[in-house]
PDB file of N, CA and C in Angstrom:
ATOM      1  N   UNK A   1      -6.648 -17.342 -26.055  1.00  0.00           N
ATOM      2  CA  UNK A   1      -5.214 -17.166 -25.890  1.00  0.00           C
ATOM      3  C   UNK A   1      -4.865 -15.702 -25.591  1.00  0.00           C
ATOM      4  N   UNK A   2      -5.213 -14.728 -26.347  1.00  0.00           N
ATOM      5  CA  UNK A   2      -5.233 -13.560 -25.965  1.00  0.00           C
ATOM      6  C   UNK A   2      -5.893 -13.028 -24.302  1.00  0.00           C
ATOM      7  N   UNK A   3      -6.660 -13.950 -23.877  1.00  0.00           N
ATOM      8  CA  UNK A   3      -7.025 -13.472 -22.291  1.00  0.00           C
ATOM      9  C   UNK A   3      -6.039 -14.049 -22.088  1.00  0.00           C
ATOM     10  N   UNK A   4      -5.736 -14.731 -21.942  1.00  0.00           N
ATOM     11  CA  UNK A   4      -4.387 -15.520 -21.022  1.00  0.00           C
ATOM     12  C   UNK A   4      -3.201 -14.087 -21.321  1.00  0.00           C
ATOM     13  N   UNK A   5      -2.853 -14.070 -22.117  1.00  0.00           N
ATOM     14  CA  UNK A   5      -2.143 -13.293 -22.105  1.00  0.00           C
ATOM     15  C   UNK A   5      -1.999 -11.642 -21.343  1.00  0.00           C
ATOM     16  N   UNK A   6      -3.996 -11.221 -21.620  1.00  0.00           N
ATOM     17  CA  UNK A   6      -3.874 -10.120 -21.041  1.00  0.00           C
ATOM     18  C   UNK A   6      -3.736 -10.051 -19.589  1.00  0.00           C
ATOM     19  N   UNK A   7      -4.460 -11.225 -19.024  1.00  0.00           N
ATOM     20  CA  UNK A   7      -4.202 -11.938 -17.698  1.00  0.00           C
ATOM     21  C   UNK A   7      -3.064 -12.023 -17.274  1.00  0.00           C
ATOM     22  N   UNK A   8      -2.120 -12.537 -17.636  1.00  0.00           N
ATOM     23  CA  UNK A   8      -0.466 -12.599 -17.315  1.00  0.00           C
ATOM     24  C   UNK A   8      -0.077 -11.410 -16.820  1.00  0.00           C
ATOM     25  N   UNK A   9      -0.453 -10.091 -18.085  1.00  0.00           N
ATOM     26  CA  UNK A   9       0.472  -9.211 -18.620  1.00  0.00           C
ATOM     27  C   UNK A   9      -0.345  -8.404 -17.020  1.00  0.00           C
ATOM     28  N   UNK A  10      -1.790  -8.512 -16.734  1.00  0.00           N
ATOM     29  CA  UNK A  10      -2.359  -8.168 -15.718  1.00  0.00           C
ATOM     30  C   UNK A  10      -2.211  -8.254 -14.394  1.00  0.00           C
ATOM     31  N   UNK A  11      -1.653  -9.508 -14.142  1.00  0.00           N
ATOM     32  CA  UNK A  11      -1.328  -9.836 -12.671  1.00  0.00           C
ATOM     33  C   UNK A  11       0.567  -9.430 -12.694  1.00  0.00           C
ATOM     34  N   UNK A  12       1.064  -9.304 -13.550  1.00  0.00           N
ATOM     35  CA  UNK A  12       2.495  -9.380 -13.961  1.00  0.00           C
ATOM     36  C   UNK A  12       2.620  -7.755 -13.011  1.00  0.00           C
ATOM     37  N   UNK A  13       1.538  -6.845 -13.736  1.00  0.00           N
ATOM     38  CA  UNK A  13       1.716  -5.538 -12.978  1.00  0.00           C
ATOM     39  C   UNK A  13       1.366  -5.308 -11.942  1.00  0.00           C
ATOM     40  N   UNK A  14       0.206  -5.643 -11.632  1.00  0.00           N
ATOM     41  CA  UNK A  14      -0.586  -6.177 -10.403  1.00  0.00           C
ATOM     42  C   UNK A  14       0.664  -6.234  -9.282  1.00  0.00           C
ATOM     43  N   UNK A  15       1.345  -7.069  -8.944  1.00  0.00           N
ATOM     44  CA  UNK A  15       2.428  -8.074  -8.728  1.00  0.00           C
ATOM     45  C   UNK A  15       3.700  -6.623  -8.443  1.00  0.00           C
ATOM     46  N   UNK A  16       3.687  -6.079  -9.782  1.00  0.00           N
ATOM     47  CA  UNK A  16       4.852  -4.551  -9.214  1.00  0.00           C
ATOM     48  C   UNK A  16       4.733  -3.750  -8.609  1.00  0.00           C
ATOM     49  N   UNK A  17       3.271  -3.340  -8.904  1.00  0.00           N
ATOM     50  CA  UNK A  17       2.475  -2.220  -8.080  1.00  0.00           C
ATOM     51  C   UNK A  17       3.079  -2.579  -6.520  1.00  0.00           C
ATOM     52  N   UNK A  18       2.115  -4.064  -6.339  1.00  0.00           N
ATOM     53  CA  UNK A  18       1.797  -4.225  -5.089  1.00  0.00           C
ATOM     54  C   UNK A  18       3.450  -4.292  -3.948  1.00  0.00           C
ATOM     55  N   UNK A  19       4.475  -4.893  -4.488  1.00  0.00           N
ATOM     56  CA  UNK A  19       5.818  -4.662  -4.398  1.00  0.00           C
ATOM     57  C   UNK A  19       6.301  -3.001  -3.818  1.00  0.00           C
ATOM     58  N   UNK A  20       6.006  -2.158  -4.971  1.00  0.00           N
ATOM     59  CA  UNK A  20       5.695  -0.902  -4.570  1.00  0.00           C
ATOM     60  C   UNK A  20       5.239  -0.166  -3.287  1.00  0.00           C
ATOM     61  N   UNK A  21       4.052  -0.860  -3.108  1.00  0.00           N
ATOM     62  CA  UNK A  21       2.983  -0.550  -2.344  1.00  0.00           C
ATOM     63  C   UNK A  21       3.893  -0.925  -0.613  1.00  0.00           C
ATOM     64  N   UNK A  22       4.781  -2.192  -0.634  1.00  0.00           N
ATOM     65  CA  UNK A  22       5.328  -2.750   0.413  1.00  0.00           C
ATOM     66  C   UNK A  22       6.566  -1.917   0.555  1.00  0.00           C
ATOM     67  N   UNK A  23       7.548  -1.236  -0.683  1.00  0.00           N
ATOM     68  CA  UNK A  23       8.210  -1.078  -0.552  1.00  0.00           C
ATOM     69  C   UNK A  23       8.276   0.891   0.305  1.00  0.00           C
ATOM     70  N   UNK A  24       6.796   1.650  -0.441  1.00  0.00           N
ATOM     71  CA  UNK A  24       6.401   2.307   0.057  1.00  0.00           C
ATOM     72  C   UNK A  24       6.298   2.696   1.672  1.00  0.00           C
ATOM     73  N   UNK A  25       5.742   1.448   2.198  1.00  0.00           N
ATOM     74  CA  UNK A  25       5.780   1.602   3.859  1.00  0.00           C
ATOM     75  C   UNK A  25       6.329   0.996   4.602  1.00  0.00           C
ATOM     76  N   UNK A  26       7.826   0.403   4.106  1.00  0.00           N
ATOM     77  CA  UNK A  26       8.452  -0.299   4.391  1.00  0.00           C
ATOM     78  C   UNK A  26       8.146  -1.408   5.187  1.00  0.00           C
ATOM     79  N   UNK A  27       7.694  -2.008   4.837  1.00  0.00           N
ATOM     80  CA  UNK A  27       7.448  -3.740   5.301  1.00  0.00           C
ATOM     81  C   UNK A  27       8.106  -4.870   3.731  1.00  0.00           C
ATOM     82  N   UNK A  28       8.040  -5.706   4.482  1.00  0.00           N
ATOM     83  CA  UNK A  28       8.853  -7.285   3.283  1.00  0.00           C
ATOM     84  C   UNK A  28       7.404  -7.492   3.478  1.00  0.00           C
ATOM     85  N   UNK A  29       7.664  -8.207   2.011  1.00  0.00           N
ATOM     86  CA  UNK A  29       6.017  -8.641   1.217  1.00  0.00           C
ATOM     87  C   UNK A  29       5.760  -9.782   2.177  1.00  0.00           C
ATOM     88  N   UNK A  30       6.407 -10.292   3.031  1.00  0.00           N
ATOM     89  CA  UNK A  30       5.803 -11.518   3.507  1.00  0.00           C
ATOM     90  C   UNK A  30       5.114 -10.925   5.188  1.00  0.00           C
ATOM     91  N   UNK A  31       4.864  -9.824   4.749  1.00  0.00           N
ATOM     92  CA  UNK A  31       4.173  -8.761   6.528  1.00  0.00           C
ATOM     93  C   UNK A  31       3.487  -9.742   6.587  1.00  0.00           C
ATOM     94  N   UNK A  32       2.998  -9.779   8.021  1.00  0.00           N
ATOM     95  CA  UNK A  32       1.347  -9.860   8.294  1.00  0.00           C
ATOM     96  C   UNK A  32       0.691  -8.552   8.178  1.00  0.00           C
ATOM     97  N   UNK A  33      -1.067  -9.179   8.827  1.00  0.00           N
ATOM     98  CA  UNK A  33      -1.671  -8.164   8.820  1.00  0.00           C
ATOM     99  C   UNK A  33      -1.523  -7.311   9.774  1.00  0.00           C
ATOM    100  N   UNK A  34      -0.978  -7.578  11.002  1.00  0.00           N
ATOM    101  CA  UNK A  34      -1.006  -7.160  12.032  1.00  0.00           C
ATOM    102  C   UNK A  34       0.258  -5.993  12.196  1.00  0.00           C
ATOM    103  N   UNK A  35       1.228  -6.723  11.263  1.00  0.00           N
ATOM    104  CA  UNK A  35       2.061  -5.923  11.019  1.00  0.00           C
ATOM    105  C   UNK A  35       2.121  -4.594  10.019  1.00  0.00           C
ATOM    106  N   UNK A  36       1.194  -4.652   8.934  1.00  0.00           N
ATOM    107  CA  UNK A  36       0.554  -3.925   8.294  1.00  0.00           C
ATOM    108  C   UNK A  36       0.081  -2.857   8.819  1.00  0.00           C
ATOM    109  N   UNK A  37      -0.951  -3.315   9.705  1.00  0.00           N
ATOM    110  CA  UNK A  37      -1.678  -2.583  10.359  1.00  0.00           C
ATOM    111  C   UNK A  37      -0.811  -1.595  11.355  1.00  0.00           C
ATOM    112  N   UNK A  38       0.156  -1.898  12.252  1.00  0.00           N
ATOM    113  CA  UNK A  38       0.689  -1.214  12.936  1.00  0.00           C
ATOM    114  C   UNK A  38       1.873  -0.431  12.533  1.00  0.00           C
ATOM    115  N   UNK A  39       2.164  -0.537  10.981  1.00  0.00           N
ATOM    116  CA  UNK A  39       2.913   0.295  10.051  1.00  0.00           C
ATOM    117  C   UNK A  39       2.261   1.251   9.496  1.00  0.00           C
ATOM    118  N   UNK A  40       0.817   1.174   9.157  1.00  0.00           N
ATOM    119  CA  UNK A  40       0.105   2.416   8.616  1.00  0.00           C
ATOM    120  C   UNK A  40      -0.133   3.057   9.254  1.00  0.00           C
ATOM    121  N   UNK A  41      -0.229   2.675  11.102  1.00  0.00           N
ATOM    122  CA  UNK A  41      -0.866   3.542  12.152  1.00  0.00           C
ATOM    123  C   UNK A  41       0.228   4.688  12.362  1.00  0.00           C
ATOM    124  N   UNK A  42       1.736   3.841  12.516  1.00  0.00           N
ATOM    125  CA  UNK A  42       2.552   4.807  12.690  1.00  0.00           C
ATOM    126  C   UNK A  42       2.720   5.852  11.692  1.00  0.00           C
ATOM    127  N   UNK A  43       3.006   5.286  10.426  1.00  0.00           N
ATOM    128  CA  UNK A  43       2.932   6.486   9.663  1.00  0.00           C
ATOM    129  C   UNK A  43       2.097   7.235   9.097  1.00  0.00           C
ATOM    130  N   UNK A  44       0.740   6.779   9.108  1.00  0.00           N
ATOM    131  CA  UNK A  44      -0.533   7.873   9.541  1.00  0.00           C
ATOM    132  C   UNK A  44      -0.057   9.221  10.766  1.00  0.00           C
ATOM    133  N   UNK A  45       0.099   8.578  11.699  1.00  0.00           N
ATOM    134  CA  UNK A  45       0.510   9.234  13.000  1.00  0.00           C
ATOM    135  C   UNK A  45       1.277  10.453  12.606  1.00  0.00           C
ATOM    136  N   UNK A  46       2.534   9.777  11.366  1.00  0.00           N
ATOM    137  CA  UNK A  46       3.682  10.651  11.668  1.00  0.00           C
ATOM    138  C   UNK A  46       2.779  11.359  10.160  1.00  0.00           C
ATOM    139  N   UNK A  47       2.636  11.298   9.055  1.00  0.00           N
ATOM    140  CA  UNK A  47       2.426  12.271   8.023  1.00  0.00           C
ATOM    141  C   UNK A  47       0.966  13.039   8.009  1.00  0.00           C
ATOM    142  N   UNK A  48      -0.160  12.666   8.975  1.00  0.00           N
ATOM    143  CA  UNK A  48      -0.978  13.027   8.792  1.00  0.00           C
ATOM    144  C   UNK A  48      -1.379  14.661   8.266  1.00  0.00           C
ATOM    145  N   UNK A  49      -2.178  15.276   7.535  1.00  0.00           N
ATOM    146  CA  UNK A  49      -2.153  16.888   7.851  1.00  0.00           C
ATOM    147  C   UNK A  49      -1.981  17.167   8.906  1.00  0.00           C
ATOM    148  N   UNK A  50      -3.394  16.580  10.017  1.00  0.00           N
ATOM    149  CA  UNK A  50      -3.797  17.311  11.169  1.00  0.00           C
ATOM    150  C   UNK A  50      -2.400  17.520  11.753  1.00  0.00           C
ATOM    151  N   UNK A  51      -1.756  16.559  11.858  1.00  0.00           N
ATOM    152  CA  UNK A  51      -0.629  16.250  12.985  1.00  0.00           C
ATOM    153  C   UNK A  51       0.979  17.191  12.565  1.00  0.00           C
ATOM    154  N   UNK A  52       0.576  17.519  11.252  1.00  0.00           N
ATOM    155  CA  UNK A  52       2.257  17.764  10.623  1.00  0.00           C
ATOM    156  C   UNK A  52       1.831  19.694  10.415  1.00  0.00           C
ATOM    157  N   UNK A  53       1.818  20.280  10.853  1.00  0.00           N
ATOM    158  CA  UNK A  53       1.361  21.667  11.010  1.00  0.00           C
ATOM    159  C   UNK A  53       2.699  22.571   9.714  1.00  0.00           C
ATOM    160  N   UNK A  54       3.624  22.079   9.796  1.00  0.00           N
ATOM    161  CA  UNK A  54       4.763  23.068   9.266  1.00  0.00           C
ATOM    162  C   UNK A  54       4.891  22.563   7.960  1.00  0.00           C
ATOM    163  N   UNK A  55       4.453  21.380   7.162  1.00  0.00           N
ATOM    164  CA  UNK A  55       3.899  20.689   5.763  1.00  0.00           C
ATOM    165  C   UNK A  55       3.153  20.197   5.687  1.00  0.00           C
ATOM    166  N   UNK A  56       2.418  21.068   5.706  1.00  0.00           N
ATOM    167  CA  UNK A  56       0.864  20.158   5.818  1.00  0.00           C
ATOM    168  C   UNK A  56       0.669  19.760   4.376  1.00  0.00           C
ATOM    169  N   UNK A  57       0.900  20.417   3.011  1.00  0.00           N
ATOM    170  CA  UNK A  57       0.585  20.085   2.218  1.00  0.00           C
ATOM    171  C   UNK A  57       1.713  18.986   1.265  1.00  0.00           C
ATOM    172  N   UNK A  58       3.354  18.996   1.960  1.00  0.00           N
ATOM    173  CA  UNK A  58       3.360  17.380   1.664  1.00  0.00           C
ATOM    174  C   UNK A  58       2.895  16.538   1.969  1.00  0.00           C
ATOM    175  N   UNK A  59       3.001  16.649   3.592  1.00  0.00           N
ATOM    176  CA  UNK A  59       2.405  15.482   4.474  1.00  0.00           C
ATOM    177  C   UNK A  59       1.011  14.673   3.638  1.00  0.00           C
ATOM    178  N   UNK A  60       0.241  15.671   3.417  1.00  0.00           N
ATOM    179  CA  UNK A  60      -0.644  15.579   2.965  1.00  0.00           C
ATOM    180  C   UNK A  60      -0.644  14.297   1.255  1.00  0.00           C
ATOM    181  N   UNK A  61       0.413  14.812   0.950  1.00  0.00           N
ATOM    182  CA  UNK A  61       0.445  14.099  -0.349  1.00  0.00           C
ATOM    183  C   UNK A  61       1.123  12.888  -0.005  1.00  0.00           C
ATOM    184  N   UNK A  62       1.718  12.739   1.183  1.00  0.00           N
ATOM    185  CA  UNK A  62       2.654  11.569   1.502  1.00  0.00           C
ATOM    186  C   UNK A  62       1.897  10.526   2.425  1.00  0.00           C
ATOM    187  N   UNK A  63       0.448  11.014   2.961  1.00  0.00           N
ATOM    188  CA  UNK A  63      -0.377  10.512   3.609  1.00  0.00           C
ATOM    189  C   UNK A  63      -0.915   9.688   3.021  1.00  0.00           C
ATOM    190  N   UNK A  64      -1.673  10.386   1.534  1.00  0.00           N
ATOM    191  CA  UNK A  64      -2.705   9.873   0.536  1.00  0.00           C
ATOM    192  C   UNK A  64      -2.087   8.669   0.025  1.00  0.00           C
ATOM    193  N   UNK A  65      -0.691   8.883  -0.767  1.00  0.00           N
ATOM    194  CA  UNK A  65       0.194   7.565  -1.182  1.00  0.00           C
ATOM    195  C   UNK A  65       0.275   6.259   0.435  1.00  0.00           C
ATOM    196  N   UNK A  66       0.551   6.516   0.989  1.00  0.00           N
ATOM    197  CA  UNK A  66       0.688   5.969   2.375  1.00  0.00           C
ATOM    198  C   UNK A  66      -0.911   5.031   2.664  1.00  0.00           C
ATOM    199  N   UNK A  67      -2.126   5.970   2.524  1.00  0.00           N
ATOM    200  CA  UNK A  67      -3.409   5.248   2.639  1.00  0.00           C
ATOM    201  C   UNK A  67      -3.792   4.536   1.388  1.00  0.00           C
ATOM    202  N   UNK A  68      -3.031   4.348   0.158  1.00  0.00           N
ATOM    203  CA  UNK A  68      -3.721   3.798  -0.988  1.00  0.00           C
ATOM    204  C   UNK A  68      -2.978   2.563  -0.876  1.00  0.00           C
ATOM    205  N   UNK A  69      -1.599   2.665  -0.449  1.00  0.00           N
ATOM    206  CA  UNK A  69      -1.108   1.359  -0.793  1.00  0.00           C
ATOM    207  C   UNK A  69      -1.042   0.418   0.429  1.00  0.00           C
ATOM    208  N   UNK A  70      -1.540   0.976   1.617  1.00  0.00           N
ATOM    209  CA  UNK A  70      -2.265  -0.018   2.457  1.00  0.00           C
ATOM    210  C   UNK A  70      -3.400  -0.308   2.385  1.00  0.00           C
ATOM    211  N   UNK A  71      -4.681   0.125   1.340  1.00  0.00           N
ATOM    212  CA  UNK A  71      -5.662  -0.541   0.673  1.00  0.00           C
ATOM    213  C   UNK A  71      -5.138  -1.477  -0.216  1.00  0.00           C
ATOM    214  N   UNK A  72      -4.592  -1.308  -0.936  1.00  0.00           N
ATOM    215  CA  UNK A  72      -4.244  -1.977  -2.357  1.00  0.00           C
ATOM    216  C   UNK A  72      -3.822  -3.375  -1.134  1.00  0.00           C
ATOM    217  N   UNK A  73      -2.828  -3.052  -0.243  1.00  0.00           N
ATOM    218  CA  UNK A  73      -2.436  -4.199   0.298  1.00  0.00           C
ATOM    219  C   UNK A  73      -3.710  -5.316   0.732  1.00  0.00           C
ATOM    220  N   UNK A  74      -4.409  -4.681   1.619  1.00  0.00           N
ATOM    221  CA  UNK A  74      -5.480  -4.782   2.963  1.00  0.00           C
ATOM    222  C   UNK A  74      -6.421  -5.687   1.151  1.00  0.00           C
ATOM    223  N   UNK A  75      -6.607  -4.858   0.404  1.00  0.00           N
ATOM    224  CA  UNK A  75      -7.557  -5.521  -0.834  1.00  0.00           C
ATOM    225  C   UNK A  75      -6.925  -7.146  -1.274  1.00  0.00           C
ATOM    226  N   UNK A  76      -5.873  -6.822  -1.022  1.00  0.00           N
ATOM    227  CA  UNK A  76      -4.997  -8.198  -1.988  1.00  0.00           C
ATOM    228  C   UNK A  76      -4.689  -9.358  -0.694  1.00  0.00           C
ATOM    229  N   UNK A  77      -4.503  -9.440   0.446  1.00  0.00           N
ATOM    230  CA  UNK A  77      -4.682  -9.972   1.372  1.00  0.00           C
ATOM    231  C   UNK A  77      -6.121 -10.610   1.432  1.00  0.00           C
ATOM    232  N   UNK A  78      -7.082  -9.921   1.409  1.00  0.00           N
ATOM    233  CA  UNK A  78      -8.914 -10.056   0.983  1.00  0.00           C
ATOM    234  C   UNK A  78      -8.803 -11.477   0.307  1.00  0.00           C
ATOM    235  N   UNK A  79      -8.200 -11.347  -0.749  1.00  0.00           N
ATOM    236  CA  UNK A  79      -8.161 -11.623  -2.018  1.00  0.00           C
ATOM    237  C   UNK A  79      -8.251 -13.384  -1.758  1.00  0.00           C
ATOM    238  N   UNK A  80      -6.684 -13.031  -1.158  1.00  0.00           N
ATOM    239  CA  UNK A  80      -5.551 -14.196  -1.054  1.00  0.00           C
ATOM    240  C   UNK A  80      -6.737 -15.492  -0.156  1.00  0.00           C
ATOM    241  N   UNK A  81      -7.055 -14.329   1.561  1.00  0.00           N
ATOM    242  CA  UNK A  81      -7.603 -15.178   2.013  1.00  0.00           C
ATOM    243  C   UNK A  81      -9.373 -15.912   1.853  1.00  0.00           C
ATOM    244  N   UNK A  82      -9.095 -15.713   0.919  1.00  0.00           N
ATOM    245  CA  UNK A  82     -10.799 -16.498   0.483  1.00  0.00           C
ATOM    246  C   UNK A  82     -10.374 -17.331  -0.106  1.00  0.00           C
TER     247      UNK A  82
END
């Protein structure tokens, strides 16, 4: 009973994060991948270091958030489709 619970309490956050993660690069949780994909490219494009010369070191921090939560996504999609 207690796994069930930690399980719940696990996917419960799981579940906000990943919300987060959509709300982060602006797409609705119901993206595709394709659409995914051509949302991280752009804003790769636009925050990258290389590319952002005059903040490089936000960009930089706005990149890293930007590449984790299109893993987290790209991981949970994985997930879904097996």
């Amino acid at each position: 009973e207690a796994w069930e619970e930690y399980k719940e309490k696990f996917e419960q956050d799981e579940d906000e994060n990943l919300a987060k993660y959509y709300r982060l690069l602006g797409l609705k949780q119901s993206a595709t991948y394709d659409e995914l994909r051509q949302r991280f490219r752009e804003l790769a494009l636009k925050y990258h270091p290389d590319k952002n010369k005059i903040k490089k070191i936000q960009a930089a921090k706005k990149f890293t958030k930007i590449f984790e939560a299109y893993e987290k996504i790209i991981e949970r999609m994985k997930k879904c489709a097996v």
